[in-house]
Protein backbone atom coordinates (compact mmCIF):
# COMPACT_ATOMS: atom_id res chain seq x y z
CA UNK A 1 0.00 0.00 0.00
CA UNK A 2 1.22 3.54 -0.98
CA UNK A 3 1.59 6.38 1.65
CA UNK A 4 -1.37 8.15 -0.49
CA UNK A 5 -3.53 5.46 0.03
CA UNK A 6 -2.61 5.22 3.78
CA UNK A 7 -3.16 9.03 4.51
CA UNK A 8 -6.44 8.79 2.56
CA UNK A 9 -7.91 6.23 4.37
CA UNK A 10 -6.84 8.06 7.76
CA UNK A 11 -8.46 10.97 6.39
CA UNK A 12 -11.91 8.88 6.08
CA UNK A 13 -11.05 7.17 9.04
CA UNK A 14 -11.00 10.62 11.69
CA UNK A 15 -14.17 12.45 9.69
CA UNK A 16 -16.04 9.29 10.81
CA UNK A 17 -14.37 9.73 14.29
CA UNK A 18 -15.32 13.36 14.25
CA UNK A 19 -18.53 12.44 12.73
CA UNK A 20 -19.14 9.87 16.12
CA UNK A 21 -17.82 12.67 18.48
CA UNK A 22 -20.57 15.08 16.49
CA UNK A 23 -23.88 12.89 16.91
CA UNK A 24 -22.62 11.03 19.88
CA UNK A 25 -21.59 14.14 22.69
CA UNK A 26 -22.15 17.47 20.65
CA UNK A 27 -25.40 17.03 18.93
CA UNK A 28 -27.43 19.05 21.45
CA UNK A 29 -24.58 21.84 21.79
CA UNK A 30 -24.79 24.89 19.41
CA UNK A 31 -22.00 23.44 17.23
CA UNK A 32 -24.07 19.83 16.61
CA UNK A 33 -27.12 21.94 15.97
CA UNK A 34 -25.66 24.31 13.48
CA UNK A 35 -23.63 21.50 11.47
CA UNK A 36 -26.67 19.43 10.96
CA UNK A 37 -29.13 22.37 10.24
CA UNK A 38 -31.24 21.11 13.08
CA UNK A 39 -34.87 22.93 13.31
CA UNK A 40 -33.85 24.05 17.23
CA UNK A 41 -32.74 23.05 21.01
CA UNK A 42 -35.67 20.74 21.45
CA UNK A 43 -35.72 18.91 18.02
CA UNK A 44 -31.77 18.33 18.92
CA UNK A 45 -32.75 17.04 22.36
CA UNK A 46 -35.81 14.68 21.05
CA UNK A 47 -33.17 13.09 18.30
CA UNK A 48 -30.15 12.68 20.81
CA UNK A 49 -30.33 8.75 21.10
CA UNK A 50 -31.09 8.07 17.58
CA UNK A 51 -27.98 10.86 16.77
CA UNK A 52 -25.72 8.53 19.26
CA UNK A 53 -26.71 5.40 17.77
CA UNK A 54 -25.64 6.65 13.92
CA UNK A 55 -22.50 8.24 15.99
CA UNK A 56 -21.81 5.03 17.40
CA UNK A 57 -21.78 3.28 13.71
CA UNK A 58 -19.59 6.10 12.58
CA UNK A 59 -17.40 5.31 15.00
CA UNK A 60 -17.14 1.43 13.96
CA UNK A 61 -16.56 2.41 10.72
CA UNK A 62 -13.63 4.91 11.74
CA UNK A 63 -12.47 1.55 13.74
CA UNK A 64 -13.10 -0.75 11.47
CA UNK A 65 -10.82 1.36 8.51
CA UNK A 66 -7.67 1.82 11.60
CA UNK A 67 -7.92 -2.21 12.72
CA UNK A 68 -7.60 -3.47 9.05
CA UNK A 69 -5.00 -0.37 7.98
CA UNK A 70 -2.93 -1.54 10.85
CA UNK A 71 -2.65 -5.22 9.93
CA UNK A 72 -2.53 -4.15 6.20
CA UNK A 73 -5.73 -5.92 5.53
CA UNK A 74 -6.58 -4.56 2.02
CA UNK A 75 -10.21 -6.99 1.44
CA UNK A 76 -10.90 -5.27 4.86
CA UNK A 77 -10.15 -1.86 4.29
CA UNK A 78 -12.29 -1.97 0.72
CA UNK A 79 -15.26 -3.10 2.28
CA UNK A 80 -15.19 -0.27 4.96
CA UNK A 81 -14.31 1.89 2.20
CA UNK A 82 -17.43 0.74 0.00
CA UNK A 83 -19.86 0.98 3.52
CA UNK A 84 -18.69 4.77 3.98
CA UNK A 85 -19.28 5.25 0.12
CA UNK A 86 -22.87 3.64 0.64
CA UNK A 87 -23.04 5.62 3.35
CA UNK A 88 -22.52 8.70 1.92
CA UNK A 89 -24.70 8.40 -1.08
CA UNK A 90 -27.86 6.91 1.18
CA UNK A 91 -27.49 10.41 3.17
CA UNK A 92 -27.12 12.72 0.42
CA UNK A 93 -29.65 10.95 -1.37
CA UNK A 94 -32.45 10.48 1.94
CA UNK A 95 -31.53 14.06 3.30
CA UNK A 96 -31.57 15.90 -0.40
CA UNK A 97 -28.13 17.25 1.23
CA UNK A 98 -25.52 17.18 -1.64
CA UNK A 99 -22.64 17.86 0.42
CA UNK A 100 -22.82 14.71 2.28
CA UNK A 101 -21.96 12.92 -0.84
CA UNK A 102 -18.94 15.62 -1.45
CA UNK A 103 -18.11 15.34 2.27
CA UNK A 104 -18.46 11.16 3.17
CA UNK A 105 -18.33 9.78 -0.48
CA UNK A 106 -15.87 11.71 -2.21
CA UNK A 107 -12.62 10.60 0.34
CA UNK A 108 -13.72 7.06 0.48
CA UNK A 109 -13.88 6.90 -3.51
CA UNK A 110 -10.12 8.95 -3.44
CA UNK A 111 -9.29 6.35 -1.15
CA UNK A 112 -10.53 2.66 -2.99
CA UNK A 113 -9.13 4.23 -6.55
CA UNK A 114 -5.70 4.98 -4.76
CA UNK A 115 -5.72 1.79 -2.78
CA UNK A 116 -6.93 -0.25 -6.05
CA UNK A 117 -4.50 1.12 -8.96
């Protein structure tokens, strides 16, 4: 594996821990609310254990990508790649928010064409 391909994947790899840290511990604070548009204080506090549940798959994914990078596991580290990818185009396409694609999608895909040619 290439040292492009490695600091990709670490770049997907910390959004999707800052992604966890987001919806698991800051989704009710001003900064949670504000980066996922939420309509106000009491929408954010209704939503707070379904936000730490997707936090808490963000976070497996984020472990998931450092475990197999680690033991140089490249089947591993494609299919993690290809779940954030999924990921990413599901919430772009379900919350008619483009920029998740450019945000979750777009690294993952720089990441598998790296790590594949």
């Amino acid at each position: 594996m290439n040292l492009l391909s490695t600091i990709l994947i670490v770049v997907v790899a910390v959004e999707h821990l800052y992604f966890m840290v987001l919806e698991m511990f800051l989704w009710t604070t001003p900064k949670g609310i504000k980066t996922f548009n939420l309509k106000s204080k009491e929408f954010a506090n209704d939503t707070k254990t379904l936000a730490a549940n997707q936090g808490l798959y963000n976070g497996f994914l984020s472990a998931g990508l450092l475990f197999a990078l680690v033991f140089n596991d490249i089947k591993t580290i494609t299919f993690f790649l290809v779940c954030v990818t999924v990921a990413g185009i599901y919430g772009s396409y379900s919350t008619r928010q483009i920029k998740l694609f450019y945000i979750q999608s777009i690294p993952a895909v720089l990441a598998l064409i790296s790590l594949l040619f």
